[in-house]
Structure formats: C-alpha cells, structure tokens
C-alpha atoms as a PDB file:
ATOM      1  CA  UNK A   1     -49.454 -13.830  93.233  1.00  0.00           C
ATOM      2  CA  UNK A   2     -47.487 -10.930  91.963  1.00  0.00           C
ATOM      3  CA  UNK A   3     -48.112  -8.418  90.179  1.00  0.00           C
ATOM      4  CA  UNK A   4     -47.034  -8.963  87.067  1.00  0.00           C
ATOM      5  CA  UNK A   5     -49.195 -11.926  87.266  1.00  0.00           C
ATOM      6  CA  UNK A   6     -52.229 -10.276  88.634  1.00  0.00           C
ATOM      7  CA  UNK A   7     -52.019  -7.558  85.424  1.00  0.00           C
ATOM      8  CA  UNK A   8     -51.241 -10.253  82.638  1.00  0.00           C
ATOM      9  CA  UNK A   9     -54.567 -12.499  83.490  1.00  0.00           C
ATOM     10  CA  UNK A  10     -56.384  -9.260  84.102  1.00  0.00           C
ATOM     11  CA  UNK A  11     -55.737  -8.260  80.664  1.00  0.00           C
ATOM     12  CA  UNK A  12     -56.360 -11.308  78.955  1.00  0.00           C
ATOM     13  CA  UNK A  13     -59.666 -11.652  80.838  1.00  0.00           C
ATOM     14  CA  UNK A  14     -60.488  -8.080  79.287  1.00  0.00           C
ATOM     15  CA  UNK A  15     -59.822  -9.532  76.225  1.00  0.00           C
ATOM     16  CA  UNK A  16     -61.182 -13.385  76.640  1.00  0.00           C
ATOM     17  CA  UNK A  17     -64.775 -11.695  77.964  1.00  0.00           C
ATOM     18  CA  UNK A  18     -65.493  -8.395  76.438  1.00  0.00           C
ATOM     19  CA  UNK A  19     -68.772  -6.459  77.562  1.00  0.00           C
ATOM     20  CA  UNK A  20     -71.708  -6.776  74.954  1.00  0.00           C
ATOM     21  CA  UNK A  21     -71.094  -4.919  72.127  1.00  0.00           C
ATOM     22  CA  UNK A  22     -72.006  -5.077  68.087  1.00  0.00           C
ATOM     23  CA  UNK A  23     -68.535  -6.431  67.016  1.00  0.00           C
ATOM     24  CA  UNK A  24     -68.257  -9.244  69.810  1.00  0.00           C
ATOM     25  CA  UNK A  25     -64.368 -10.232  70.152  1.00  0.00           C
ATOM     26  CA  UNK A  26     -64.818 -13.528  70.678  1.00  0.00           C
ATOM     27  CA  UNK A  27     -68.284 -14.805  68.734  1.00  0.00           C
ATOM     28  CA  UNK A  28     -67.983 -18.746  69.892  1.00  0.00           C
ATOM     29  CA  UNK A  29     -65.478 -20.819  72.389  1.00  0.00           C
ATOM     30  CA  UNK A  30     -65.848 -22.745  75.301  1.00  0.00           C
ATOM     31  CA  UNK A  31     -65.553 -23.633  79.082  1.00  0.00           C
ATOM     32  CA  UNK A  32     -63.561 -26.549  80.619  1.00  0.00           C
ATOM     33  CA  UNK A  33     -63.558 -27.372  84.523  1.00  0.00           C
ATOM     34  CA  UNK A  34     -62.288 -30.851  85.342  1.00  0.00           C
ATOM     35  CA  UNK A  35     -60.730 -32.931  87.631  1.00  0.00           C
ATOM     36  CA  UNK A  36     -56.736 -33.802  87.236  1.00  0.00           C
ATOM     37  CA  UNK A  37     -54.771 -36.552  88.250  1.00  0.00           C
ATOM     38  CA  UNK A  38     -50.057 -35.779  87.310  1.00  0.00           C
ATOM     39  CA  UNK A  39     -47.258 -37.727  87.723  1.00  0.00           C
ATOM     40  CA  UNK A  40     -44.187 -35.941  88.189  1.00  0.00           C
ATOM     41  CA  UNK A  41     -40.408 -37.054  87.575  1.00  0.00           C
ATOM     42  CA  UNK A  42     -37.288 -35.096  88.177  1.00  0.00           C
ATOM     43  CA  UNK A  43     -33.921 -36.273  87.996  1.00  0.00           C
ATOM     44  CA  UNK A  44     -34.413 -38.477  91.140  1.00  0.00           C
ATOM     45  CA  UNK A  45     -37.947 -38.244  92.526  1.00  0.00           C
ATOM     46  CA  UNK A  46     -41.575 -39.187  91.392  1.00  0.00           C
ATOM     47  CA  UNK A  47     -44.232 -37.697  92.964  1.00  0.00           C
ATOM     48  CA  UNK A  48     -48.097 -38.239  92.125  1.00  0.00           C
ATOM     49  CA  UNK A  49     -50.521 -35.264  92.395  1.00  0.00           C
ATOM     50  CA  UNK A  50     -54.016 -34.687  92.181  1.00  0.00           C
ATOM     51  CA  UNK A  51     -56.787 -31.660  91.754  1.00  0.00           C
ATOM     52  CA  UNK A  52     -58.076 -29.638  89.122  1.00  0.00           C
ATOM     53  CA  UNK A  53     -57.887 -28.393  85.312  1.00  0.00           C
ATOM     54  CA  UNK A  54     -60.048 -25.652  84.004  1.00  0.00           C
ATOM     55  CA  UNK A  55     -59.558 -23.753  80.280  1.00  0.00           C
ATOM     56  CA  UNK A  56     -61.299 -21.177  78.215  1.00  0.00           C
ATOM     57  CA  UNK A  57     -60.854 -21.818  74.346  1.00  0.00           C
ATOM     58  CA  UNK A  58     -62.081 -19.320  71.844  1.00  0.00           C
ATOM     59  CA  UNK A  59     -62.248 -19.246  68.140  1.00  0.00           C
ATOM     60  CA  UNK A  60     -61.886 -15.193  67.270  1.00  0.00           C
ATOM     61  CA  UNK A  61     -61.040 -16.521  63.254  1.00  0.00           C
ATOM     62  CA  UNK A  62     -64.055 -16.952  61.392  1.00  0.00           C
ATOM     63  CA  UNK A  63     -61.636 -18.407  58.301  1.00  0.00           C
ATOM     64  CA  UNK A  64     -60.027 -20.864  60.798  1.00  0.00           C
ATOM     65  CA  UNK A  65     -62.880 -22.569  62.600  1.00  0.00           C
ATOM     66  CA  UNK A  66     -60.609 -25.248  63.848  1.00  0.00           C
ATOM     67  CA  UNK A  67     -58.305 -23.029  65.088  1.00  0.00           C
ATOM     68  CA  UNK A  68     -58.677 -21.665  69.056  1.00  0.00           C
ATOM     69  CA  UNK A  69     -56.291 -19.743  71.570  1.00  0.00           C
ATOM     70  CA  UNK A  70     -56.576 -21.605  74.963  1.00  0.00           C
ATOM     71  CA  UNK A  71     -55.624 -19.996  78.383  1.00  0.00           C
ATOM     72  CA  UNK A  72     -55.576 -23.104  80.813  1.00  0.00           C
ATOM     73  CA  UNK A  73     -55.267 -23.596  84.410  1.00  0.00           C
ATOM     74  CA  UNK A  74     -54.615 -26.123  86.557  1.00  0.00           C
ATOM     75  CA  UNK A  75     -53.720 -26.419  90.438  1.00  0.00           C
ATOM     76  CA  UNK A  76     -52.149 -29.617  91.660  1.00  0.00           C
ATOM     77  CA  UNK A  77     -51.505 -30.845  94.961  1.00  0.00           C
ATOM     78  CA  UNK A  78     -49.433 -33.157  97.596  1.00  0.00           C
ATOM     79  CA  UNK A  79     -48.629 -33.530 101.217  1.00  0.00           C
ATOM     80  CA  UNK A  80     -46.616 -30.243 101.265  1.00  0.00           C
ATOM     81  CA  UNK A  81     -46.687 -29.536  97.865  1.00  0.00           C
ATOM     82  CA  UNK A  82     -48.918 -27.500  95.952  1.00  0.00           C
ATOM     83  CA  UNK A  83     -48.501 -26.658  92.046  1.00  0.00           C
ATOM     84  CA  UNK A  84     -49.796 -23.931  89.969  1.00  0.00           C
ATOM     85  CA  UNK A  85     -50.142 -24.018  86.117  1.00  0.00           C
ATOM     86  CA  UNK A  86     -51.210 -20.689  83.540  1.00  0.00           C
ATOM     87  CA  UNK A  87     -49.949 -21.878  79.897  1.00  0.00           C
ATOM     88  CA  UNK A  88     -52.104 -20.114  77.043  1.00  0.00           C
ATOM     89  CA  UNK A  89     -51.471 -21.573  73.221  1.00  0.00           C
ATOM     90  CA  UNK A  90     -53.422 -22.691  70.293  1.00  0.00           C
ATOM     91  CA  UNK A  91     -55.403 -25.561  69.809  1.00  0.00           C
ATOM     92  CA  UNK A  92     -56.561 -27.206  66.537  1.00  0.00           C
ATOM     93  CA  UNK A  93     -59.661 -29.384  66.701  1.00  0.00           C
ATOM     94  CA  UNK A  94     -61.772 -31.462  64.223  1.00  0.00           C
ATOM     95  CA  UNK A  95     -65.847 -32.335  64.724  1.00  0.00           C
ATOM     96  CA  UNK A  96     -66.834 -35.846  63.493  1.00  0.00           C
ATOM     97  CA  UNK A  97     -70.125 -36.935  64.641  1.00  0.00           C
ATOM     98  CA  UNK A  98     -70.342 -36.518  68.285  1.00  0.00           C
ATOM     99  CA  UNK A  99     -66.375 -36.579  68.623  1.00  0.00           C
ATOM    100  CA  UNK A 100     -64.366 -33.446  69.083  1.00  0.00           C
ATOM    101  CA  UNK A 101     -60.672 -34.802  69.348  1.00  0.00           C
ATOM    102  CA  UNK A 102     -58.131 -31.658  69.332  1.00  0.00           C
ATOM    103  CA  UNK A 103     -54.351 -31.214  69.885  1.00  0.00           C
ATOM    104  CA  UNK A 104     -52.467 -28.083  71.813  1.00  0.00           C
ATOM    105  CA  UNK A 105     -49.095 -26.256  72.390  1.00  0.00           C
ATOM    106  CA  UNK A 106     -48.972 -23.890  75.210  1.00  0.00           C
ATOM    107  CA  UNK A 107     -46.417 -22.065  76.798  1.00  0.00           C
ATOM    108  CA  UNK A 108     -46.590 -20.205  80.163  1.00  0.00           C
ATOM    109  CA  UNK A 109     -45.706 -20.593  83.739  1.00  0.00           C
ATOM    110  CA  UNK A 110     -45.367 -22.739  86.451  1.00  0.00           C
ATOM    111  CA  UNK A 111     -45.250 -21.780  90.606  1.00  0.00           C
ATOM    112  CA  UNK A 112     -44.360 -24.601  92.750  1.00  0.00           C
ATOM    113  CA  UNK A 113     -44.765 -24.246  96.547  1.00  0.00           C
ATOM    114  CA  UNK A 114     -42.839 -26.912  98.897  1.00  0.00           C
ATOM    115  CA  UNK A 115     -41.489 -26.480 102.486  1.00  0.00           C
ATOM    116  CA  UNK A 116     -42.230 -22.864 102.257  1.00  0.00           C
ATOM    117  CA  UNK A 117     -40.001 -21.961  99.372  1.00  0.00           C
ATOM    118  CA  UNK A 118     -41.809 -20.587  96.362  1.00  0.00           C
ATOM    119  CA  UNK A 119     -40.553 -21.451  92.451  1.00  0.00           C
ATOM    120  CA  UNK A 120     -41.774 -19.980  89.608  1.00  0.00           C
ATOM    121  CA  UNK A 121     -40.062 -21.839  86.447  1.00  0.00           C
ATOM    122  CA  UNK A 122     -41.486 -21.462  82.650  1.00  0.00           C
ATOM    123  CA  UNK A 123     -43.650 -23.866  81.738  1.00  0.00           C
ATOM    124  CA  UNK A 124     -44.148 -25.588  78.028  1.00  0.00           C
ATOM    125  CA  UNK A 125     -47.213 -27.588  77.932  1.00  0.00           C
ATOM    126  CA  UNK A 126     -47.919 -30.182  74.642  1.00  0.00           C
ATOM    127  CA  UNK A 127     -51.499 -32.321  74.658  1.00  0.00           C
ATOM    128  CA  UNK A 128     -54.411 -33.293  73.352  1.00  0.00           C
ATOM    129  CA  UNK A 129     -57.804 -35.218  74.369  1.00  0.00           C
ATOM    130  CA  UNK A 130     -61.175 -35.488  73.016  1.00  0.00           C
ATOM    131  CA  UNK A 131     -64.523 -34.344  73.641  1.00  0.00           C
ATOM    132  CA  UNK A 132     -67.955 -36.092  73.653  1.00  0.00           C
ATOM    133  CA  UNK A 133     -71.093 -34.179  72.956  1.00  0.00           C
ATOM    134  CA  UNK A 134     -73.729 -35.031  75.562  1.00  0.00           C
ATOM    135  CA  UNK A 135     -77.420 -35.080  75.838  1.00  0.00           C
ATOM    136  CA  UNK A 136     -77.716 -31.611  76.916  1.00  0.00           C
ATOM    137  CA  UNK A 137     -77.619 -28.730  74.683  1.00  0.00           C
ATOM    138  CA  UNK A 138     -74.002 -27.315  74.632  1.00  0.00           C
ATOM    139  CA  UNK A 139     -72.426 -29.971  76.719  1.00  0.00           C
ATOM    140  CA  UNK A 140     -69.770 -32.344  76.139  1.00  0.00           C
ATOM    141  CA  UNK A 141     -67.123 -34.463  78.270  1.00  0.00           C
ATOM    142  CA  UNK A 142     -63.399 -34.285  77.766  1.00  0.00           C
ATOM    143  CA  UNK A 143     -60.792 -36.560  78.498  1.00  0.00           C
ATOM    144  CA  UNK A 144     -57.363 -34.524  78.244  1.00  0.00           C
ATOM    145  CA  UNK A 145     -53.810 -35.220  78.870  1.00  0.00           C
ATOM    146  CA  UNK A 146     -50.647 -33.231  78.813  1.00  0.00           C
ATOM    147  CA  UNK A 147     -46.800 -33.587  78.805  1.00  0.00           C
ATOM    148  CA  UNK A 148     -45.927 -30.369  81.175  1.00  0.00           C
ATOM    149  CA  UNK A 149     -42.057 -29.712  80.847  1.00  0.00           C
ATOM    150  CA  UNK A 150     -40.131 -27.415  83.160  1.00  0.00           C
ATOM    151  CA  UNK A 151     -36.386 -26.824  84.099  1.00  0.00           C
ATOM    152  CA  UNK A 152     -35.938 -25.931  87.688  1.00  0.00           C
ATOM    153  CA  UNK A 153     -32.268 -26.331  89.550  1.00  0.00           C
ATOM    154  CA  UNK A 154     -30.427 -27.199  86.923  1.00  0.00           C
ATOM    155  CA  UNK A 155     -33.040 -30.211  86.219  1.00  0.00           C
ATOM    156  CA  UNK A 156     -35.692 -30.753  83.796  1.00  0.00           C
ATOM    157  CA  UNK A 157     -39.283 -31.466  85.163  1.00  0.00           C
ATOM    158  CA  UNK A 158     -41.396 -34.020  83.233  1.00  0.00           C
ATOM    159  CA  UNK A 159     -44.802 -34.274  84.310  1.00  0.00           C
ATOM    160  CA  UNK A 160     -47.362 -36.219  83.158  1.00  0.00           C
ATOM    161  CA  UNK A 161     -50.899 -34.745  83.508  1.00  0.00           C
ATOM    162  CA  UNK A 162     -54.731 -36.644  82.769  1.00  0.00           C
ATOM    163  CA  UNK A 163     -57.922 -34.830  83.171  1.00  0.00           C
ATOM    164  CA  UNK A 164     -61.787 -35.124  82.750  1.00  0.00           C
ATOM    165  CA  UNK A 165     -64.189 -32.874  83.323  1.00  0.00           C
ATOM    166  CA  UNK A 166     -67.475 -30.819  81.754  1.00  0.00           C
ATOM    167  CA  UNK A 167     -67.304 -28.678  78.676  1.00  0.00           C
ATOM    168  CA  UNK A 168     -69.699 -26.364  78.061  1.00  0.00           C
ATOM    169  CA  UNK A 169     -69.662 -24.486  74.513  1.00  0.00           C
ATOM    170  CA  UNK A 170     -71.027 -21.012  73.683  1.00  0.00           C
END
C-alpha cells in the first residue's frame, strides 16, 4: 500500500470515527461486512471472482436523513489474481416498513495484482441493493450490487459485482 494511500484512509478514519465528544461528527450510520461474488469483462477476457465487501455509511446531515457518505471496500480474488476496491460516494436511501432499498455513486480506486505486476487504475462505482431489518435490535441483511468501471491499457473494465452480508446500524 503506499503512502498516499495509507494517509488518505487514515484521515478519513479520523473523520468516519471521532473520539467521544459533546458535538459527535457522525450521530448515526452503519456497518456492512459481506460476502461478494464479480464478473469481470475486458475487451477480450471474462473472468469470475469471489470474496468480500465491507462499507461504513454515515448520515452527518440532520436535514438530509436519507442522505449518507459511504467509504466501501471490497477485495476480490482468482487463481493469480487478486483485486482491491476503496470508492467513497453518497448514498440516498428510503425506510418503508422493514425495507431499506438505497442507490450509490462512488468514485475511488482500484489495485489489481496479476503475475506479479501491480495496477492501480481509478475506479467509478454505480449501485444499489436493499436492506432487511432483522429480528435483532440494529440488524438488517443487504443484498447489494454494483457496476465497477475502470480503464486500464487502453481498455475499459466492466465488472459486475453482487454482495450479501450483515448490517449493523448505530
């Protein structure tokens, strides 16, 4: 990871979890850790993936409860081929009954490892999903998928991305 790296998520963790303090940055959000299953197509290859998807959403504007800032994360992984993903964005979402559905645009970065050679080309990430308010207090499931878009090599990078996993809401 370089450094550059390494300082940008340190600073938005600083700002994602501030320590305890009378005026709270962010008052409400949530945690997402999930499983993910991609489909990737270049210009002349198609290559399936799987592993995992994990965001933090909050809601820092009281006047815009349906609006959140999302930093997600997701790791994805073949036979010689592993793939990194750190988009952040907003996401607008709408509660009816038990139902959460929401919808994202997200823009970040993308590092591909294969046969030893490292890429690291932007990233613009559009998708929605829903979420399903469990049983247990603060818990729903989500079912999330994504259109990931990259240009690497003088080719564009459409992938394809479905997850499902835990959310837990504070």
């Amino acid at each position: 990871m370089s450094k550059t790296v390494a300082v940008v998520l340190a600073l938005l963790s600083l700002m994602l979890f501030p320590t305890i303090s009378k005026a709270q940055l962010i008052p409400t959000g949530n945690l997402y850790a999930g499983v993910a299953y991609a489909d990737s197509v270049d210009v002349v290859n198609r290559l399936t993936f799987r592993g995992w998807d994990g965001s933090v959403e909050a809601f820092p504007l009281h006047r815009f409860a349906n609006l959140g800032i999302v930093l997600d994360g997701s790791g994805l992984y073949r036979t010689g081929v592993q793939q990194y993903n750190i988009v952040i964005g907003p996401r607008v979402s709408m509660n009816f009954g038990k139902w959460r559905p929401f919808v994202h645009a997200m823009g970040g970065i993308q590092q591909t490892n294969s046969s030893g050679t490292t890429f690291r080309p932007a990233a613009i990430d559009i998708g929605g999903g829903v979420d399903r308010k469990l049983p247990l207090k603060n818990f729903s499931w989500r079912l999330q998928f994504d259109y990931v878009h990259t240009h690497l090599l003088s080719a564009n990078q459409n992938e394809y991305r479905g997850s499902t996993g835990l959310v837990w809401r504070f």
